[in-house]
C-alpha atoms as a PDB file:
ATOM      1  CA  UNK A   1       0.000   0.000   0.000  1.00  0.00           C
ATOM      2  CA  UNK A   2       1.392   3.240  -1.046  1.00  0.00           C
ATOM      3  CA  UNK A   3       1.445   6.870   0.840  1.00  0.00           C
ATOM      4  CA  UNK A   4      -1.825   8.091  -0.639  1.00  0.00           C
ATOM      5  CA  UNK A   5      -3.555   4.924  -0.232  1.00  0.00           C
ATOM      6  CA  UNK A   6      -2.461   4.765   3.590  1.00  0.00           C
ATOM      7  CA  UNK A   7      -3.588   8.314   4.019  1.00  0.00           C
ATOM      8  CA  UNK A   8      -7.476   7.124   2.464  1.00  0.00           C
ATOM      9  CA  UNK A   9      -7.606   4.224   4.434  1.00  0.00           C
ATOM     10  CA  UNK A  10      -6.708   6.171   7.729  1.00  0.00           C
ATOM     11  CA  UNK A  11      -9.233   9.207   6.774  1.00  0.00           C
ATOM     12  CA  UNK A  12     -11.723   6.289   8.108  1.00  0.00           C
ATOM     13  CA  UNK A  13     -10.285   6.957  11.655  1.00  0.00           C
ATOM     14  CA  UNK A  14     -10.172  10.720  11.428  1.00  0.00           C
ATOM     15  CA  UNK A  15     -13.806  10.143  11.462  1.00  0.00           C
ATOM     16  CA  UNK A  16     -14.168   8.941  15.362  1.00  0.00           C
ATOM     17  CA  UNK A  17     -11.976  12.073  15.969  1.00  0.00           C
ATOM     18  CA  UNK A  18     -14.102  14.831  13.805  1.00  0.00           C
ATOM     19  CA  UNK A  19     -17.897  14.140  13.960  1.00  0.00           C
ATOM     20  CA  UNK A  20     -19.784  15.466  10.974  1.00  0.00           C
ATOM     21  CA  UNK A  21     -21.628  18.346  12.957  1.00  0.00           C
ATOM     22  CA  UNK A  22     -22.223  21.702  14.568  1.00  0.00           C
ATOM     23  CA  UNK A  23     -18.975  23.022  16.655  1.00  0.00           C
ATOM     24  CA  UNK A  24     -18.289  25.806  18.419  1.00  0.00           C
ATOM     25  CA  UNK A  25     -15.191  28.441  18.110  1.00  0.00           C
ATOM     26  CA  UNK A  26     -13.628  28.789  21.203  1.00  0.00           C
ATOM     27  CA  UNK A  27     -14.087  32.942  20.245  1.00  0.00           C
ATOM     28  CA  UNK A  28     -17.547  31.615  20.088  1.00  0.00           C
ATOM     29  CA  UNK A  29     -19.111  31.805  16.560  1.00  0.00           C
ATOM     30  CA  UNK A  30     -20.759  28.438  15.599  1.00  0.00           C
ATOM     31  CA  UNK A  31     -19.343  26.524  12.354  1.00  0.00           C
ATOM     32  CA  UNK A  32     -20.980  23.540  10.545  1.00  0.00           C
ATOM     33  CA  UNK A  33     -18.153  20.548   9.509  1.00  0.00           C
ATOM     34  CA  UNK A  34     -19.051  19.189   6.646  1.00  0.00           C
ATOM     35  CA  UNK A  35     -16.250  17.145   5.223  1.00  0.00           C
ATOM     36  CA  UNK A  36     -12.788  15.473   6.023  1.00  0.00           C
ATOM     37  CA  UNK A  37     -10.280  14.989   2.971  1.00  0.00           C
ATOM     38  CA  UNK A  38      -6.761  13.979   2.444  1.00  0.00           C
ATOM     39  CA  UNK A  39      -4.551  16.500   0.882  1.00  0.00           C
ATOM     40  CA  UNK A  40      -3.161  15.065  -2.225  1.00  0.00           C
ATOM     41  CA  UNK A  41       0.286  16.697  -1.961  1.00  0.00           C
ATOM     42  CA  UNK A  42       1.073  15.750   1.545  1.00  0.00           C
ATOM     43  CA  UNK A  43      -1.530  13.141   2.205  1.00  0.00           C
ATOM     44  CA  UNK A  44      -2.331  15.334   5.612  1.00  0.00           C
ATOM     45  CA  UNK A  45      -5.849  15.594   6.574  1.00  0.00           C
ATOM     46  CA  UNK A  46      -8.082  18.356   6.145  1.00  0.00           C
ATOM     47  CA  UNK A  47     -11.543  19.069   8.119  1.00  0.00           C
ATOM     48  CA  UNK A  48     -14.050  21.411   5.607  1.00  0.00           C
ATOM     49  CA  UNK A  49     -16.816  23.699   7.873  1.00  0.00           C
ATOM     50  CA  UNK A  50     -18.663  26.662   7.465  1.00  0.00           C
ATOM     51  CA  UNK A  51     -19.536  29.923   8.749  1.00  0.00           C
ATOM     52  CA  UNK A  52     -22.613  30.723  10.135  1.00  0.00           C
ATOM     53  CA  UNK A  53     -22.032  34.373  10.666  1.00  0.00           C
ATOM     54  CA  UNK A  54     -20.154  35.068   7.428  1.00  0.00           C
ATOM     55  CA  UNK A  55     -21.981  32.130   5.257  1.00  0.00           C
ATOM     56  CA  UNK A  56     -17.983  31.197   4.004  1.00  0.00           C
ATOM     57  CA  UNK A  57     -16.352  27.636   3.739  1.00  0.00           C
ATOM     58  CA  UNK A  58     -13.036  27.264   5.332  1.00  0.00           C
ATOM     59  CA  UNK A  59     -10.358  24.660   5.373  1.00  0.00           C
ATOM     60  CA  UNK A  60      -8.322  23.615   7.802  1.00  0.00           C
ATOM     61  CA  UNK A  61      -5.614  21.045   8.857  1.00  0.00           C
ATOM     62  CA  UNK A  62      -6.933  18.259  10.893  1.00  0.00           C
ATOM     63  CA  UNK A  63      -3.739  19.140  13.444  1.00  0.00           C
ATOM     64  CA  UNK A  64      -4.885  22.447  13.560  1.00  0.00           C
ATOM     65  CA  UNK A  65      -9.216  21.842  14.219  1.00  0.00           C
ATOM     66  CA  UNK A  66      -7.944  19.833  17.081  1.00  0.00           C
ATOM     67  CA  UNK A  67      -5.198  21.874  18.827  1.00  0.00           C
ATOM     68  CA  UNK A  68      -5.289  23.251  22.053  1.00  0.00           C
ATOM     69  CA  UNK A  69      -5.802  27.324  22.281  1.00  0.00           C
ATOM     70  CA  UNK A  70      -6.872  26.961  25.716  1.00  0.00           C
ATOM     71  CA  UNK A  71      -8.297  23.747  28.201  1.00  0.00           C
ATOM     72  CA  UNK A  72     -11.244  23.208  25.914  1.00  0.00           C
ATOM     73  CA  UNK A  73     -10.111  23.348  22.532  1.00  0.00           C
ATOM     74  CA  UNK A  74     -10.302  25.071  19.568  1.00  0.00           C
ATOM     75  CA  UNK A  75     -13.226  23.709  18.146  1.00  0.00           C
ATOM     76  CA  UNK A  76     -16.050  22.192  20.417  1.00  0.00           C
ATOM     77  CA  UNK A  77     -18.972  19.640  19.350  1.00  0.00           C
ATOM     78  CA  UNK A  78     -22.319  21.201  20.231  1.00  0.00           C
ATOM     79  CA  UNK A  79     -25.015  18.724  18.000  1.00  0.00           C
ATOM     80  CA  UNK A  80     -24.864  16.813  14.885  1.00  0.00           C
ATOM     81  CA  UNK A  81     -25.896  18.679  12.073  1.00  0.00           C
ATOM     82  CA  UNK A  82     -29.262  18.657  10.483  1.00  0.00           C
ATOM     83  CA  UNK A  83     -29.363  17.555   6.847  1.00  0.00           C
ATOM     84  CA  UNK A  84     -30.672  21.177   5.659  1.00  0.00           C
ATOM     85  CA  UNK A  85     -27.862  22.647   7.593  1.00  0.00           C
ATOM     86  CA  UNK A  86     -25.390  19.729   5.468  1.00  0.00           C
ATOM     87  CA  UNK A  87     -26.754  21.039   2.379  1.00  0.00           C
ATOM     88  CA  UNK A  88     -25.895  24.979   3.120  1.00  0.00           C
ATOM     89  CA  UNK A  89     -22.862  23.750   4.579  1.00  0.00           C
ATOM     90  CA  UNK A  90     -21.738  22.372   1.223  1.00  0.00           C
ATOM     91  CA  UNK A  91     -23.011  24.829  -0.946  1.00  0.00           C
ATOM     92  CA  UNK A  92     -26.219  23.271  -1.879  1.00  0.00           C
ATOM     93  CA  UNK A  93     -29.782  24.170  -1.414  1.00  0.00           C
ATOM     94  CA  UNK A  94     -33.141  21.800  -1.135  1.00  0.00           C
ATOM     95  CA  UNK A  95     -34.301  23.539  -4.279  1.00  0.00           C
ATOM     96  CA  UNK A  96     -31.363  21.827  -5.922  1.00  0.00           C
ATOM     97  CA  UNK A  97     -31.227  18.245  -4.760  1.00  0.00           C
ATOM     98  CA  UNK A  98     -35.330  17.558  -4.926  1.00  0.00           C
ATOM     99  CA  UNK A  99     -35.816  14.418  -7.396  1.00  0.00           C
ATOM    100  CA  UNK A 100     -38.462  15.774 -10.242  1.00  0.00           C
ATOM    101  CA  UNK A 101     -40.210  12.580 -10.096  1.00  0.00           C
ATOM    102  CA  UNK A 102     -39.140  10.594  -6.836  1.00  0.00           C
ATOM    103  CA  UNK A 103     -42.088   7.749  -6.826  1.00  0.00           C
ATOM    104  CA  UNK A 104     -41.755   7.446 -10.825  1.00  0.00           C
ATOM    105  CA  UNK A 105     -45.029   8.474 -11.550  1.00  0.00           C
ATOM    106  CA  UNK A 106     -46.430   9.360 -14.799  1.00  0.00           C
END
């Protein structure tokens, strides 16, 4: 198994550390994570979230989200996330992921 393919099988562990979810900023605004990833050039890992306040996405080492800035953390899980809350997070919108014709009606 190669470097990159270590670094995708191990992204399945970076999952019991990062929940999918609602955190909170130890400054307190509240940011939605939305995705983990593996950083092709350095096979790292990367947590996605987003912004409440400013509606941005941001990007982040996974050593980073979890470091210490004082005895509770940078980042702290509040809830998971509901699914509308997954789509804004990722740039989506109901509107855009309704089926036309979900039972297959005609």
């Amino acid at each position: 198994m190669d470097e990159k393919d270590q670094a995708q099988a191990n992204l399945r562990d970076v999952y019991a550390i990062i929940k999918i979810g609602v955190y909170q900023h130890y400054k307190g605004p509240y940011y939605t994570v939305f995705a983990l990833s593996v950083k092709e050039d350095t096979c790292g890992h990367l947590v996605h979230y987003y912004s409440h306040d400013h509606k941005t996405r941001w990007t982040r080492d996974l050593s980073d989200f979890v470091s210490s800035v004082n005895e509770a953390g940078r980042f702290k899980f509040v809830r998971e996330a509901t699914a509308v809350e997954l789509l804004q997070a990722a740039g989506l919108s109901i509107a855009t992921t309704v089926v036309a014709n979900p039972l297959g009606l005609a």
